[in-house]
Protein backbone atom coordinates (compact mmCIF):
# COMPACT_ATOMS: atom_id res chain seq x y z
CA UNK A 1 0.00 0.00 0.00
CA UNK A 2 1.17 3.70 -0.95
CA UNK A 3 1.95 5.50 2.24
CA UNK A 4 1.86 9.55 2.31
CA UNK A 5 4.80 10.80 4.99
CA UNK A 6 4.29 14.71 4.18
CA UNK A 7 2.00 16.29 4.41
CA UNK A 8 -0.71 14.67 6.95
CA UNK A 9 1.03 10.66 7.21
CA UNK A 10 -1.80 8.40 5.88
CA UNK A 11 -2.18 5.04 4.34
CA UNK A 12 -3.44 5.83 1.12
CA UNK A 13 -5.86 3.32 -0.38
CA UNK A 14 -6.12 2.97 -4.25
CA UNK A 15 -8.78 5.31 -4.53
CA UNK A 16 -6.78 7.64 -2.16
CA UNK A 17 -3.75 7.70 -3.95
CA UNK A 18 -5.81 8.34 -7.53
CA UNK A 19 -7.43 11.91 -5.98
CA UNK A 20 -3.96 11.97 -4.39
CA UNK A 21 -1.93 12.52 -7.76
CA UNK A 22 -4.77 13.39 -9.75
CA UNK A 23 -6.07 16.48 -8.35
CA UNK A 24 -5.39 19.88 -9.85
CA UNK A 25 -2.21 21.40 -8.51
CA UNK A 26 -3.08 24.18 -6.14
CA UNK A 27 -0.04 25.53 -7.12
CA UNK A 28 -1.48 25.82 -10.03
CA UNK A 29 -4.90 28.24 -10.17
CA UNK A 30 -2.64 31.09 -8.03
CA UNK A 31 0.14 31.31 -11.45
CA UNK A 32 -2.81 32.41 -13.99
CA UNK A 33 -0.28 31.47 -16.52
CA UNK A 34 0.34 27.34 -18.10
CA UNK A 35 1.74 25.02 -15.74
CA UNK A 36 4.82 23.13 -16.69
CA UNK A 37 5.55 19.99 -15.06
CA UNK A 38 8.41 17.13 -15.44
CA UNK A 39 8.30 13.64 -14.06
CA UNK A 40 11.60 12.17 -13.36
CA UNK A 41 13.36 8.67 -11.72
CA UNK A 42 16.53 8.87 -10.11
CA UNK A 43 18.69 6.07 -8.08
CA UNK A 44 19.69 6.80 -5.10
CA UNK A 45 23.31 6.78 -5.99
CA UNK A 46 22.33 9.76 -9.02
CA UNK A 47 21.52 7.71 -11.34
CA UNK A 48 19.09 8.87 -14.25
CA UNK A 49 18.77 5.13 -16.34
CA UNK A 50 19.96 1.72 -16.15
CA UNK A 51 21.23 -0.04 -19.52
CA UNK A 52 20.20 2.81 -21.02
CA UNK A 53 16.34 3.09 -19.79
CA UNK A 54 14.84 5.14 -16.79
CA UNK A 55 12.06 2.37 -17.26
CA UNK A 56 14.63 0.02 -15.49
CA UNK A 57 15.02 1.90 -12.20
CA UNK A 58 11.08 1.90 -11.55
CA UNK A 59 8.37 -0.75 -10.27
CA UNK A 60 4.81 -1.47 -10.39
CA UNK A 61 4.21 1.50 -8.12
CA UNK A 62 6.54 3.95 -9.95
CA UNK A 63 4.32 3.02 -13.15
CA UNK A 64 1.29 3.38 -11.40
CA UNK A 65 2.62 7.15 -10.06
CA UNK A 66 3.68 7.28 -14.00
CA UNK A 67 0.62 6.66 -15.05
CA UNK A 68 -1.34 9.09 -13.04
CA UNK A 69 0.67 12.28 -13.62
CA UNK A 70 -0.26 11.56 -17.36
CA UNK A 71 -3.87 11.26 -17.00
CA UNK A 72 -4.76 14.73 -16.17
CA UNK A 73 -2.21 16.13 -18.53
CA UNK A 74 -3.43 18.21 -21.60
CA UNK A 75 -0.30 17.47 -23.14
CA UNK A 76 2.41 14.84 -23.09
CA UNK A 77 6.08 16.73 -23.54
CA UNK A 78 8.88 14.52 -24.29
CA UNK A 79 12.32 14.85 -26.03
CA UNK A 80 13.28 12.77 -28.96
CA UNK A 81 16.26 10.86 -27.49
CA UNK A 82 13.45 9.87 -24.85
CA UNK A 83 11.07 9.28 -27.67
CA UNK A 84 14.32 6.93 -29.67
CA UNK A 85 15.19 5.45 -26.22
CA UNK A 86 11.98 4.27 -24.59
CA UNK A 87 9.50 3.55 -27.02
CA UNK A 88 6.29 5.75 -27.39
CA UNK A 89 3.88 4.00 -29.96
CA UNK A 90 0.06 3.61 -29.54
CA UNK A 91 -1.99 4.67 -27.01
CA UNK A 92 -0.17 5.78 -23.99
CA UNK A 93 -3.62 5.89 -21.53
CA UNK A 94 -5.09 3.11 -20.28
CA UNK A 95 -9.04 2.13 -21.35
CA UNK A 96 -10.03 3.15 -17.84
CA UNK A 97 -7.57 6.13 -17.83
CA UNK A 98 -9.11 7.44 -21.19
CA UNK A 99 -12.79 7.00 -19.67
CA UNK A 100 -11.92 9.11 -16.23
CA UNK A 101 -10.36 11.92 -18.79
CA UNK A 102 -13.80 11.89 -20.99
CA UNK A 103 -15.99 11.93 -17.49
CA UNK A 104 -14.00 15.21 -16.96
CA UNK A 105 -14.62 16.90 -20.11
CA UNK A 106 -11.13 16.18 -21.46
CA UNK A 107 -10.28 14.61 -24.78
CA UNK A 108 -9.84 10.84 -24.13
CA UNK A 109 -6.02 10.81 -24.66
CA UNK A 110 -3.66 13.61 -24.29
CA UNK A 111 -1.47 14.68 -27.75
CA UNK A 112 1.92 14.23 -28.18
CA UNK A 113 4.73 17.02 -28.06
CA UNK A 114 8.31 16.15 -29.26
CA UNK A 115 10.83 18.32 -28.75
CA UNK A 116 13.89 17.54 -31.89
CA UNK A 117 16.08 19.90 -32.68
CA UNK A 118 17.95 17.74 -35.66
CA UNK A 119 14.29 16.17 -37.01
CA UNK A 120 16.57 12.77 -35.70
CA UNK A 121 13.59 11.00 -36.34
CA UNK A 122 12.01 8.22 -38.80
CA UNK A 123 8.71 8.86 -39.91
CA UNK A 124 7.78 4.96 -39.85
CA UNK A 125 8.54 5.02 -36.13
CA UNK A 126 5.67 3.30 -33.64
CA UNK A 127 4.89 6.78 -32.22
CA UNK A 128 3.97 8.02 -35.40
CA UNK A 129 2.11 4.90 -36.85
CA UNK A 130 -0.19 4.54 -34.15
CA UNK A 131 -0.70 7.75 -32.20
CA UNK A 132 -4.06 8.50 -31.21
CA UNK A 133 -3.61 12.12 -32.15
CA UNK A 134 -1.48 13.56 -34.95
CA UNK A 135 1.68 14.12 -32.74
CA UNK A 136 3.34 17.72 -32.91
CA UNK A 137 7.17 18.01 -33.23
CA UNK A 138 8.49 21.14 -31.46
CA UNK A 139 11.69 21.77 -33.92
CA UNK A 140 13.71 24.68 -34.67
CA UNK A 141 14.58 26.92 -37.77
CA UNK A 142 18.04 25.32 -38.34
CA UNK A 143 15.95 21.89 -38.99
CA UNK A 144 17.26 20.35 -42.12
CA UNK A 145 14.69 21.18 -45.04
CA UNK A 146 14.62 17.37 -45.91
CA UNK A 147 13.57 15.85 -42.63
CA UNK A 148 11.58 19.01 -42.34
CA UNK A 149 9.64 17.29 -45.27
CA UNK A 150 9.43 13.48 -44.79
CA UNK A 151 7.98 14.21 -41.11
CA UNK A 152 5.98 16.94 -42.11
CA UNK A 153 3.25 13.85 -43.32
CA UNK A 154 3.25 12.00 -40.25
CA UNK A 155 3.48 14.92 -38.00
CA UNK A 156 2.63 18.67 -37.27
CA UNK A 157 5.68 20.93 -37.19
CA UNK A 158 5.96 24.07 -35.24
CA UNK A 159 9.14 25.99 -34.60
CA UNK A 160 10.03 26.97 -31.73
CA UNK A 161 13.09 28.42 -31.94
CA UNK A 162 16.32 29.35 -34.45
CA UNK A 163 19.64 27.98 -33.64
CA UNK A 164 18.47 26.53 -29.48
CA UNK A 165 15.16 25.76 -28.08
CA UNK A 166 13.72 28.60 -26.19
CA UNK A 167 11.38 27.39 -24.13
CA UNK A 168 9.27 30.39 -23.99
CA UNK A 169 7.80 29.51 -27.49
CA UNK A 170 6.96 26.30 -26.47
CA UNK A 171 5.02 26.97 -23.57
CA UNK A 172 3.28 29.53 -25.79
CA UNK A 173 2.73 27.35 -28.54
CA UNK A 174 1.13 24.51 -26.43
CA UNK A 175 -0.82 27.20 -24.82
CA UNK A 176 -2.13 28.22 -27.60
CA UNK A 177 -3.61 25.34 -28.86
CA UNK A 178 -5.52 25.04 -25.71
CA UNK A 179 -2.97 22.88 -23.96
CA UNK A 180 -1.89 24.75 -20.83
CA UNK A 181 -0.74 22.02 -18.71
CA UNK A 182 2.28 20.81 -19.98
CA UNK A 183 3.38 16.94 -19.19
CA UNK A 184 7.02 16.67 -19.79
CA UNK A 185 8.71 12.89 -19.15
CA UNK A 186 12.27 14.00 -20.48
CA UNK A 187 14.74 13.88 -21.15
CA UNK A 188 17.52 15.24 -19.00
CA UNK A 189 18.35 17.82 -21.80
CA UNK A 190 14.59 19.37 -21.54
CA UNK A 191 14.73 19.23 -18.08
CA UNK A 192 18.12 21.56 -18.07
CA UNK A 193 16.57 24.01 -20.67
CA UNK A 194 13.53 24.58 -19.02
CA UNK A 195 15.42 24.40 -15.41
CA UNK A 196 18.04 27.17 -17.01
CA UNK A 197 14.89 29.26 -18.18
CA UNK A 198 13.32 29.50 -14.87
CA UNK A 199 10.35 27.84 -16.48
CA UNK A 200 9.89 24.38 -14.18
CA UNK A 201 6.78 24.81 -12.05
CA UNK A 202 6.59 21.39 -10.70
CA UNK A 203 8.82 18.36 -10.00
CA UNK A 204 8.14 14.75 -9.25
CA UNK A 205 10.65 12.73 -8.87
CA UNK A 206 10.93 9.24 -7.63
CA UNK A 207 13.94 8.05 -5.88
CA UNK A 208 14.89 4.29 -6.36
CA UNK A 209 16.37 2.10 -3.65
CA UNK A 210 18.30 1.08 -6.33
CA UNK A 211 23.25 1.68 -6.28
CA UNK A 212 23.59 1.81 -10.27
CA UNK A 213 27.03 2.93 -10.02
CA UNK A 214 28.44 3.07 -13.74
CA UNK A 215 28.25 6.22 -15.35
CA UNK A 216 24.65 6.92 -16.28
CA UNK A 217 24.00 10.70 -16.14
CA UNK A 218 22.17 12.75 -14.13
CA UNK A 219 18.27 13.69 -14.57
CA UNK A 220 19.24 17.20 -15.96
CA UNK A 221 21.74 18.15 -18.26
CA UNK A 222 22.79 21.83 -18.73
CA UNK A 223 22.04 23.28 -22.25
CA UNK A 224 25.05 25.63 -22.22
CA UNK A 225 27.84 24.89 -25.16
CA UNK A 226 30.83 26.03 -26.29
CA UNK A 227 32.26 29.36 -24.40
CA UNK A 228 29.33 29.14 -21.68
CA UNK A 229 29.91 25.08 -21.36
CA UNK A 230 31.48 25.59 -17.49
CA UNK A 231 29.26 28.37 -16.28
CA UNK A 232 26.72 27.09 -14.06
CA UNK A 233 23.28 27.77 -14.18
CA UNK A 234 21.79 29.90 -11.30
CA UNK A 235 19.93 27.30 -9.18
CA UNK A 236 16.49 27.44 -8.51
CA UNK A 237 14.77 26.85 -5.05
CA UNK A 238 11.76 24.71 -5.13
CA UNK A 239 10.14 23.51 -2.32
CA UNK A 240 8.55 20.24 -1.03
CA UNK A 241 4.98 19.65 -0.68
CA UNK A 242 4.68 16.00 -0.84
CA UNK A 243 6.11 12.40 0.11
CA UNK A 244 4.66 9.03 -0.82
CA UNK A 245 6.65 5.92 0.11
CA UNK A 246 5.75 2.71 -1.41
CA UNK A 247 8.27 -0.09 0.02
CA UNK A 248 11.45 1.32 0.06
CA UNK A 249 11.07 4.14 -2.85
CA UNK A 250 9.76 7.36 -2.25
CA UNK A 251 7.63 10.07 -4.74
CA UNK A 252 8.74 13.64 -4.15
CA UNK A 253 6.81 16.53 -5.63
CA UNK A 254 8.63 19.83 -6.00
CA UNK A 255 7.08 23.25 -6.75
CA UNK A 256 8.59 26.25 -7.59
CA UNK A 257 9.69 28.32 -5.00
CA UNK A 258 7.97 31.55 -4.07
CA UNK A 259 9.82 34.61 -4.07
């Protein structure tokens, strides 16, 4: 059984932990502005994958957690490498997931946002065969016209940027469109952009009782290159509103700080 530690320590039943992660952030209606979200897994030792998948560090009760964040989401944010790396084809909601978004007035299943700089992507790829919705790829100016083309039929294309992402267009796009609460599952280079932009509103991450040792990366990479490569990005305080503990891993959620 899921366990909340902070705030108010309960035993959270099913049902519980479903209005649990599913309610509206409160967070959330005080901004007046989108609401960007990321959902991470770390080890405990740093890690941000094992063999090469974040899917490896979790558990039936990180999936469940997983699972939940998505299904109130209006949109599902994810970078390619993520989209290459773990596999994103056909429906991404469960049958009972899609019928608790259509009992709240929300389109069955969520769209699709990839983030791709380079276009690094096949158009006969799973994610693009079988999606629900027609996905939209978030790509920038410097896209090479021929990619720009061949996805172009399997996929909407909206720039949001020149030479780097600027994650102020995508926010706006998405918002735009009607899709003000943003979803984003990765990867660790979205997670740094966003972070460097001051633009992360919320955080869960779950921490695996898991030593992976080796020399998988970290959950957020810094988007800085060249000349600004070792200048560190000013942190940003967030603060902690909630614990869940399911056996020994926990579920953090992280808001942004107030000033």
């Amino acid at each position: 059984m899921m366990e909340r530690l902070f705030p108010n320590p309960a035993l959270l039943s099913a049902t519980a932990l479903e209005q649990e992660v599913l309610a509206p952030p409160p967070e959330n209606s005080r901004t007046g502005r989108p609401w960007v979200g990321f959902n991470f897994i770390s080890s405990i030792d740093g890690a941000a994958s094992m063999d090469g998948l974040s899917g490896q560090l979790g558990n039936a009760w990180d999936l469940r957690v997983f699972s939940l964040l998505r299904q109130n989401a209006d949109v599902i944010l994810v970078g390619a490498q993520t989209i290459r790396a773990e596999g994103y084809g056909g429906e991404l909601l469960s049958k009972a997931a899609q019928q608790w978004r259509h009992d709240h007035w929300m389109q069955p299943h969520p769209p699709l946002a990839i983030v791709s700089g380079s276009l690094n992507l096949y158009p006969d790829l799973e994610v693009f065969r079988q999606a629900p919705h027609r996905p939209l790829i978030l790509t920038l100016e410097s896209a090479p016209q021929e990619r720009r083309d061949k996805l172009s039929k399997v996929a909407e294309l909206v720039m949001v940027g020149g030479e780097s992402l600027e994650p102020e267009l995508v926010i706006s796009e998405l918002a735009r469109r009607g899709l003000p609460n943003i979803h984003c599952e990765g990867g660790p280079t979205l997670l740094g952009t966003f972070a460097a932009a001051g633009l992360v509103d919320e955080l869960n991450l779950t921490i695996s009782p898991l030593l992976v040792g080796g020399s998988a990366g970290r959950i957020a990479n810094s988007p800085n290159t060249g000349a600004d490569a070792s200048a560190p990005d000013a942190p940003a305080g967030m603060s902690l509103v909630r614990i869940l503990k399911a056996d020994s891993m926990l579920f953090l959620r992280y808001v942004r700080g107030t000033d």
